[in-house]
Protein backbone atom coordinates (compact mmCIF):
# COMPACT_ATOMS: atom_id res chain seq x y z
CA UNK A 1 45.13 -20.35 17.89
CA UNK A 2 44.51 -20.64 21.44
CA UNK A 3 44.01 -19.67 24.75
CA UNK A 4 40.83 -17.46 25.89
CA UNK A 5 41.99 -14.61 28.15
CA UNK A 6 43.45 -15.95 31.13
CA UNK A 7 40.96 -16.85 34.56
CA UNK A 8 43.08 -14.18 36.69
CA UNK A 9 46.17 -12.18 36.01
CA UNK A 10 48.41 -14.47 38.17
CA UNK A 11 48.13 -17.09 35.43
CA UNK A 12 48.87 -14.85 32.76
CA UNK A 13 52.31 -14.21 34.40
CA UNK A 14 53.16 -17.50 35.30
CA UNK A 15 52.72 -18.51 31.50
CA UNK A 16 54.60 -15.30 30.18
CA UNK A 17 58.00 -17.09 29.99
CA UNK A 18 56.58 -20.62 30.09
CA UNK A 19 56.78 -22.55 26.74
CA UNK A 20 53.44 -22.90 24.47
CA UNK A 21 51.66 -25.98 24.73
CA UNK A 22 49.09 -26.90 22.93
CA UNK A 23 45.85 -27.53 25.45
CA UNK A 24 44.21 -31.14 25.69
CA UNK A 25 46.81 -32.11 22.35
CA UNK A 26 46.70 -36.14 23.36
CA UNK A 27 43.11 -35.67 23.35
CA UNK A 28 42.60 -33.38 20.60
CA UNK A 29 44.69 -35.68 18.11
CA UNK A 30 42.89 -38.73 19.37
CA UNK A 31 39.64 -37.36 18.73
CA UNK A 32 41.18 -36.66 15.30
CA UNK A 33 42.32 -39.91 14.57
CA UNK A 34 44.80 -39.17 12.03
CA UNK A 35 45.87 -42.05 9.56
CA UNK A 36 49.04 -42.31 7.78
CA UNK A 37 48.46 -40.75 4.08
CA UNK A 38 45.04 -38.63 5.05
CA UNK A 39 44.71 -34.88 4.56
CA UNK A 40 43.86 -33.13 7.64
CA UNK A 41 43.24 -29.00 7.85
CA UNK A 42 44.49 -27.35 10.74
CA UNK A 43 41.83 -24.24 10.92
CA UNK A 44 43.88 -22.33 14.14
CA UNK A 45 47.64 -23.30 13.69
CA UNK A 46 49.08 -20.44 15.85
CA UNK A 47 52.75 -21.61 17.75
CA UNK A 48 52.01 -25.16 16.27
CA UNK A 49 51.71 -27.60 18.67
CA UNK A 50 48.57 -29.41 17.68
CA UNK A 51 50.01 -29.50 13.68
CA UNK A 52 52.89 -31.14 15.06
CA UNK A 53 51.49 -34.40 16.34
CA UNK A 54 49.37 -34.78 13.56
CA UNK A 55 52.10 -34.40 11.32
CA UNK A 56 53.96 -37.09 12.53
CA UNK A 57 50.84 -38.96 12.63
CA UNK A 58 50.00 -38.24 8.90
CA UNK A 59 53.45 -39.40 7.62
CA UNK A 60 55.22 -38.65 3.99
CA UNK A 61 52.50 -38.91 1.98
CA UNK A 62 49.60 -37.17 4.20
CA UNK A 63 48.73 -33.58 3.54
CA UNK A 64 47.71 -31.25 6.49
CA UNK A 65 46.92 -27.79 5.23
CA UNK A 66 47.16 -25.07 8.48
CA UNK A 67 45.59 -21.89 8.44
CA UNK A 68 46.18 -18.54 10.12
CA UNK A 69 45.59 -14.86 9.87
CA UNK A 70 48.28 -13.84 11.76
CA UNK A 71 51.58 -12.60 10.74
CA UNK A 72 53.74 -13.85 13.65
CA UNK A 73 51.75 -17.80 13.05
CA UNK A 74 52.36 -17.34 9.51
CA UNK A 75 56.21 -16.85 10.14
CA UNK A 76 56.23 -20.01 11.75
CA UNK A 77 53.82 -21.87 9.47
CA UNK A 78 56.06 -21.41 6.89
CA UNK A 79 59.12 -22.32 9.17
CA UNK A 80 57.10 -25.96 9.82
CA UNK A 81 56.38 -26.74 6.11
CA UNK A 82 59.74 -26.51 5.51
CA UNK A 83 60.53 -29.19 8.32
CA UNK A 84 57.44 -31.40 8.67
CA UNK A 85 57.01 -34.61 8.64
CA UNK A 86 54.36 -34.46 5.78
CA UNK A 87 53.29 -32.60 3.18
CA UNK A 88 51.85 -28.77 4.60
CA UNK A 89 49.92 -26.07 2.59
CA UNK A 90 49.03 -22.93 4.10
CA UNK A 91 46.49 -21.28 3.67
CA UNK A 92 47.22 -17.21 5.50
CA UNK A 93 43.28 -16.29 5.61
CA UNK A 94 40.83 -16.21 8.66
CA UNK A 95 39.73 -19.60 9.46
CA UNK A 96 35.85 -19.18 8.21
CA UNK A 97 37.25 -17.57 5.08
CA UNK A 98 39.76 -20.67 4.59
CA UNK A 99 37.68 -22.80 4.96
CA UNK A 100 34.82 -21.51 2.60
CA UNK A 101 37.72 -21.33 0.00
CA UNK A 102 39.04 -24.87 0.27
CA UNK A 103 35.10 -25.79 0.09
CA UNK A 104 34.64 -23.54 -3.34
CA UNK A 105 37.90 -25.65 -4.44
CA UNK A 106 36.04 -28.82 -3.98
CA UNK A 107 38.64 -29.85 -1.46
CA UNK A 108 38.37 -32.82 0.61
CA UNK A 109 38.96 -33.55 4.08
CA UNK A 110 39.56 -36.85 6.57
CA UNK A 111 39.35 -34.17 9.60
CA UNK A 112 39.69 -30.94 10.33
CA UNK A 113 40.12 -29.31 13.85
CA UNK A 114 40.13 -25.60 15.69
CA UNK A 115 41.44 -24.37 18.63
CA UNK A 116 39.55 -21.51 19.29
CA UNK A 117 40.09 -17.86 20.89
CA UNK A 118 43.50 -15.97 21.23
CA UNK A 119 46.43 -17.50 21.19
CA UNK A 120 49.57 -17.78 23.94
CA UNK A 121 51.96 -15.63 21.46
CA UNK A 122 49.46 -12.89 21.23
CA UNK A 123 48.65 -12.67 24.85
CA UNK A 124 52.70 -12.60 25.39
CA UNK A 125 53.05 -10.34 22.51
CA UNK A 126 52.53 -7.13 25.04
CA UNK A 127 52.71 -4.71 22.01
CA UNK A 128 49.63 -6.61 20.41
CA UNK A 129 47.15 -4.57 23.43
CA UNK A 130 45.53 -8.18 24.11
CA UNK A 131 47.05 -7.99 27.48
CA UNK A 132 45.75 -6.26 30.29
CA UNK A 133 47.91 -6.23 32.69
CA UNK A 134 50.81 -5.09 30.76
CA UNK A 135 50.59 -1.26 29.12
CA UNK A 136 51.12 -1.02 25.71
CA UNK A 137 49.52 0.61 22.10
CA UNK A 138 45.23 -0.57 22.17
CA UNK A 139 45.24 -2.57 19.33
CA UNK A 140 43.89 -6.08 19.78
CA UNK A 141 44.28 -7.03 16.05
CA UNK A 142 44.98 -10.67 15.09
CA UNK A 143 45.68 -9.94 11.57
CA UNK A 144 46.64 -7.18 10.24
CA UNK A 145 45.74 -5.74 6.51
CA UNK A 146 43.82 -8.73 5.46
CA UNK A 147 40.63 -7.24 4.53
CA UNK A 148 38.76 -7.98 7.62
CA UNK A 149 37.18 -6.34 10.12
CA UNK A 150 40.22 -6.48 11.94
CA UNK A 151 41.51 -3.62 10.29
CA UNK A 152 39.15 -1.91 13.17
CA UNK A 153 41.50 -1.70 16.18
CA UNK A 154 40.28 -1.77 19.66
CA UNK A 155 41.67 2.24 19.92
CA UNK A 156 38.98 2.74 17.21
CA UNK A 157 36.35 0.92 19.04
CA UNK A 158 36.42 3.00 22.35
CA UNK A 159 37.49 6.39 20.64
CA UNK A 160 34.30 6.08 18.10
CA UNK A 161 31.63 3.83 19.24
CA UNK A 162 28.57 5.51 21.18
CA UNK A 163 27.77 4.18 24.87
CA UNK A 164 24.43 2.07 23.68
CA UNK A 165 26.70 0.14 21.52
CA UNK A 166 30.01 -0.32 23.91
CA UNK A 167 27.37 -1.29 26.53
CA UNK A 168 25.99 -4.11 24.53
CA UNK A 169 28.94 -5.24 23.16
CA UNK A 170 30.74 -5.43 26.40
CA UNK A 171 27.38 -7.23 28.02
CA UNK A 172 27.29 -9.94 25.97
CA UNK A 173 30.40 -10.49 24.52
CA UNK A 174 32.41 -9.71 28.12
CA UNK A 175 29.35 -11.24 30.20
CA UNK A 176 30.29 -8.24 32.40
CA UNK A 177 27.51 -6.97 34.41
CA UNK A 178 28.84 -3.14 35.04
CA UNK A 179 28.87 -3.10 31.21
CA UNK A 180 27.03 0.30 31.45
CA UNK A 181 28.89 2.20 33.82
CA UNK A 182 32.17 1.03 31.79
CA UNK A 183 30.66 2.29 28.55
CA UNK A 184 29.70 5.18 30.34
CA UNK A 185 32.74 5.88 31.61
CA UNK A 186 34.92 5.37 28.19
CA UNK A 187 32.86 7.93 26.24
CA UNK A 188 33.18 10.36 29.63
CA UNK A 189 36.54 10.02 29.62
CA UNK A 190 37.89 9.83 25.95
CA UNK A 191 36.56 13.85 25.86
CA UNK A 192 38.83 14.50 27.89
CA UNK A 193 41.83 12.85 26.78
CA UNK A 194 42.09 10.09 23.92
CA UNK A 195 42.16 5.90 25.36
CA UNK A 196 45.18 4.74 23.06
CA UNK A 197 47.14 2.18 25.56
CA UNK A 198 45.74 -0.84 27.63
CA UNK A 199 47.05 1.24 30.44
CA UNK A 200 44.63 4.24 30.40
CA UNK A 201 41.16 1.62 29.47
CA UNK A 202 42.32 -0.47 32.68
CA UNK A 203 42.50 2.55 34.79
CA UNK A 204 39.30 3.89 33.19
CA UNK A 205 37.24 0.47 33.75
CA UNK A 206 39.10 -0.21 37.36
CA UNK A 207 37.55 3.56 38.46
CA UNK A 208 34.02 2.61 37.05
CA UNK A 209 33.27 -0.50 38.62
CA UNK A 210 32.43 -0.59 42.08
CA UNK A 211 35.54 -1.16 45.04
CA UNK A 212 34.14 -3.98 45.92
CA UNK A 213 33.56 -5.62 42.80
CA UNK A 214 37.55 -4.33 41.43
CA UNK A 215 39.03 -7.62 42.52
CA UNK A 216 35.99 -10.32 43.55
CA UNK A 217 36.52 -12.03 40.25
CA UNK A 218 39.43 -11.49 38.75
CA UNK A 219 40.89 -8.52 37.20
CA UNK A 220 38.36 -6.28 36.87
CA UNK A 221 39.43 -5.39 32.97
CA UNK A 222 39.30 -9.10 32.15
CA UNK A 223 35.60 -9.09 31.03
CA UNK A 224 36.17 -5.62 28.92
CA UNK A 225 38.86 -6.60 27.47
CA UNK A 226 37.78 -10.18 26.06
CA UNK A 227 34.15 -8.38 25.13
CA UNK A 228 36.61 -5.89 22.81
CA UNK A 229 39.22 -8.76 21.28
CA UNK A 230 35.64 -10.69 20.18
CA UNK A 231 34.06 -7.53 18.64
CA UNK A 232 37.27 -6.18 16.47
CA UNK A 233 38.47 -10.09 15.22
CA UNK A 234 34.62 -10.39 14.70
CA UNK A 235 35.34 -13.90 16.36
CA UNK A 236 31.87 -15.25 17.04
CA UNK A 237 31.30 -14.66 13.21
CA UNK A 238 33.78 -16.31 12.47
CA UNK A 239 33.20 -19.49 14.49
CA UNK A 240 29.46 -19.30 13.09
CA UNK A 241 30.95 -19.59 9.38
CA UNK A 242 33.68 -21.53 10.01
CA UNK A 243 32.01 -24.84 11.21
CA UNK A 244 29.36 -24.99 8.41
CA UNK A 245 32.27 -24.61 5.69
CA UNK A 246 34.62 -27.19 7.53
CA UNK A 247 31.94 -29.86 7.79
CA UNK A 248 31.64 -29.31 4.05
CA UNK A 249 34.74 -30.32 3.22
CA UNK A 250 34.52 -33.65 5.69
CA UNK A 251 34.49 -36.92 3.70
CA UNK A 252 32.50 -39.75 5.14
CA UNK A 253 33.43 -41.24 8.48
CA UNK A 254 35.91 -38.20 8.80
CA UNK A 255 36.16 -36.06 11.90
CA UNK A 256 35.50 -32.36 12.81
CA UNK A 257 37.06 -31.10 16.67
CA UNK A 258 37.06 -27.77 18.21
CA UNK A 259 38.57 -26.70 21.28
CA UNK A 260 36.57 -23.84 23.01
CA UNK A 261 37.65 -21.70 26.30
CA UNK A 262 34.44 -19.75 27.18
CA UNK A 263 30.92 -20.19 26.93
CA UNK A 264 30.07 -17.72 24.14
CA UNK A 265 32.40 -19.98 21.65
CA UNK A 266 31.33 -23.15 23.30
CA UNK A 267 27.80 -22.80 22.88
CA UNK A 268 28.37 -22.23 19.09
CA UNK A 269 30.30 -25.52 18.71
CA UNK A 270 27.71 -27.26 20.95
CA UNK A 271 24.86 -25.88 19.00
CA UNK A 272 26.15 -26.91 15.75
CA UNK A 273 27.50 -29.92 16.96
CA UNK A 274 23.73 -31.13 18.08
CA UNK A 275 22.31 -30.03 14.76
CA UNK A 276 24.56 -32.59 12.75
CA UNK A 277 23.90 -35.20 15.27
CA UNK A 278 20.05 -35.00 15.24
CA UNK A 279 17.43 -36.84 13.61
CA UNK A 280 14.10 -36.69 13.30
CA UNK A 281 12.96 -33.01 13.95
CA UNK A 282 9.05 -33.96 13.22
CA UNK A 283 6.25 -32.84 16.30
CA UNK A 284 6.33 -35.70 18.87
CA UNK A 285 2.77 -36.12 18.55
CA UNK A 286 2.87 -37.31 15.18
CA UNK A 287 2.69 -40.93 14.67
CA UNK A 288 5.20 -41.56 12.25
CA UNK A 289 7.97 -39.58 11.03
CA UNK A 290 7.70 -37.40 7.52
CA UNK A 291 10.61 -35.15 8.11
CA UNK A 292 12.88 -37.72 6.64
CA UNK A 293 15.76 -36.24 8.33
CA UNK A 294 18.39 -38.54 9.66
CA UNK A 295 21.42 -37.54 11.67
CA UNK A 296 24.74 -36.52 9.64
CA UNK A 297 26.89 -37.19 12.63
CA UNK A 298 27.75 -38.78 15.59
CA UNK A 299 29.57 -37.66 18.95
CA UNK A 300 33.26 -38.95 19.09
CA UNK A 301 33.29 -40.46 22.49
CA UNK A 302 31.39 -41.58 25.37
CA UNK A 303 31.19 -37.64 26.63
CA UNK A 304 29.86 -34.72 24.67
CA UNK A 305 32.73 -32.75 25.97
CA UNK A 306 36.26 -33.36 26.91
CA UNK A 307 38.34 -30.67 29.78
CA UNK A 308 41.87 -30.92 30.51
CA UNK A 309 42.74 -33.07 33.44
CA UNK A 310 43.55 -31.64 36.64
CA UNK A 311 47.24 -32.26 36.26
CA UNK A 312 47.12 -30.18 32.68
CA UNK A 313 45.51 -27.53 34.57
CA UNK A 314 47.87 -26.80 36.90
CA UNK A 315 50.42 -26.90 34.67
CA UNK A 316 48.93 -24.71 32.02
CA UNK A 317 46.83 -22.10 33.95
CA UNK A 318 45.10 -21.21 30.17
CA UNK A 319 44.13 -24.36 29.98
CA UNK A 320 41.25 -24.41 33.03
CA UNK A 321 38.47 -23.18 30.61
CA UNK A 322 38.92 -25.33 27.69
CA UNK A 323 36.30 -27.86 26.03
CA UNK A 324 36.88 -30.25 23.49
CA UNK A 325 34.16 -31.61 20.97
CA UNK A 326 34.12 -33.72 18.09
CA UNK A 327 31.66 -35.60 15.59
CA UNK A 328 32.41 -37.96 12.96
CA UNK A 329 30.22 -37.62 9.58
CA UNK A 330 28.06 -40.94 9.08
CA UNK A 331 25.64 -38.93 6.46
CA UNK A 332 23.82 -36.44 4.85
CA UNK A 333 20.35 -35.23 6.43
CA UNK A 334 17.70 -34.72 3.34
């Protein structure tokens, strides 16, 4: 998968007819390290581009199993096992669910890595509803009929959910600070006539934020609209499931990435991240340690973090908010 929304419309248009490029892939597959004849899950394949170079890196007798919930992915998934350079198994499931499955199989690992948030076909995809700046049906759905909570379309959010909760949710999952007099607004104005296109929710959210707020930072739908995508894909859950049940399937000295692209997934992979690298968690006043905790990983690279370079940035506006992080499993805490 991919690509948060976008920092302003302008750079969703410039990437509408652009190819899809995988964001910070050099450094994503280096962080990986992939080794001839290791097995390597893909937890976000979306268009592709990241299973590609690890493919070839993985050769004839690797294994790289890529997962996706989403039908369009899945298409070309299946396309790319056909092709690949190594041996592919896919696994059509949401990526915490995939990855708790290939744990109950007793499956094994040399790395694993994510690319988080929506991808570039989804955001192109106008009749998905993930774009604001294009009208189409409200849907926001990255998979569709597979059990999830998905099956709960962004149309269903703002025509049932009661202002307290479409306040909160767009608060802290959109970080938007006229949260309320959105909310407000959407159950105002769904009396009077049903919100079932992007269209109608981006003239209902331009009207209740104030003029001069409309355009100071971005579009003003932008916040709204990534607060709604989070809430129906249940994304945050995911990420919170996902990562425990990937590390589980990480053999010794393998390697666990994720690509991030705003703070609310970031500070998941950070968090979790930490607790695998830390040791002792006993009160610093005590004179020896009798936790017996010692860390289970360490960070790949001199940084905590990786961002795209400057000249990946301006080439792929989506790319601006992205963060890399890795670990590599050294042992088991007690």
């Amino acid at each position: 998968m991919g690509e948060d929304i976008p920092p302003d419309p302008s750079d969703e248009r410039q990437a509408q007819d652009a190819p899809h490029r995988p964001v910070l892939a050099e450094e994503t597959v280096a962080m990986v390290d992939p080794q001839p004849g290791q097995t390597v899950v893909d937890g976000t394949f979306g268009a592709g581009g990241h299973a590609a170079l690890v493919a070839e890196r993985l050769g004839p007798e690797g294994l790289l199993v890529v997962v996706d919930r989403d039908p369009v992915a899945l298409e070309i998934a299946e396309r790319f096992q056909a092709t690949a350079p190594c041996r592919v198994r896919v696994v059509a499931a949401p990526f915490a669910d995939a990855f708790e499955q290939l744990a109950a199989e007793g499956f094994r690992a040399d790395g694993a890595y994510f690319d988080l948030g929506m991808s570039s076909m989804q955001i192109d995809q106008a009749e998905r509803g993930f774009a604001y700046t294009r009208d189409a049906p409200l849907d926001m759905r990255m998979g569709l009929g597979d059990g999830g909570s998905e099956l709960t379309s962004a149309a269903e959010v703002v025509a049932t959910w009661d202002a307290e909760t479409l306040q909160r949710t767009i608060g802290e999952l959109g970080e938007e600070r006229y949260a309320g007099r959105i909310a407000r607004a959407i159950v105002r104005e769904r009396e009077r006539e049903p919100i079932e296109t992007t269209g109608r929710l981006v003239d209902v959210i331009t009207r209740a934020v104030p003029t001069p707020a409309r355009y100071a930072a971005g579009h003003p739908a932008k916040r709204t609209f990534q607060a709604l995508r989070i809430a129906v894909n249940d994304e945050l859950g995911q990420i919170d499931r996902a990562l425990p049940a990937a590390w589980d399937v990480i053999d010794d000295g393998g390697r666990l990435a994720a690509i991030s692209f705003h703070s609310l997934e970031d500070r998941r992979v950070k968090r979790y991240f930490a607790s695998l690298t830390r040791g002792c968690v006993c009160p610093p006043d005590l004179p020896v340690c009798v936790c017996g905790r010692t860390p289970e990983a360490e960070t790949i690279g001199r940084k905590t973090s990786v961002a795209p370079t400057p000249e990946e940035q301006e080439s792929n506006p989506r790319s601006r908010s992205a963060r890399l992080r890795g670990v590599r499993r050294i042992g088991r805490s007690r």
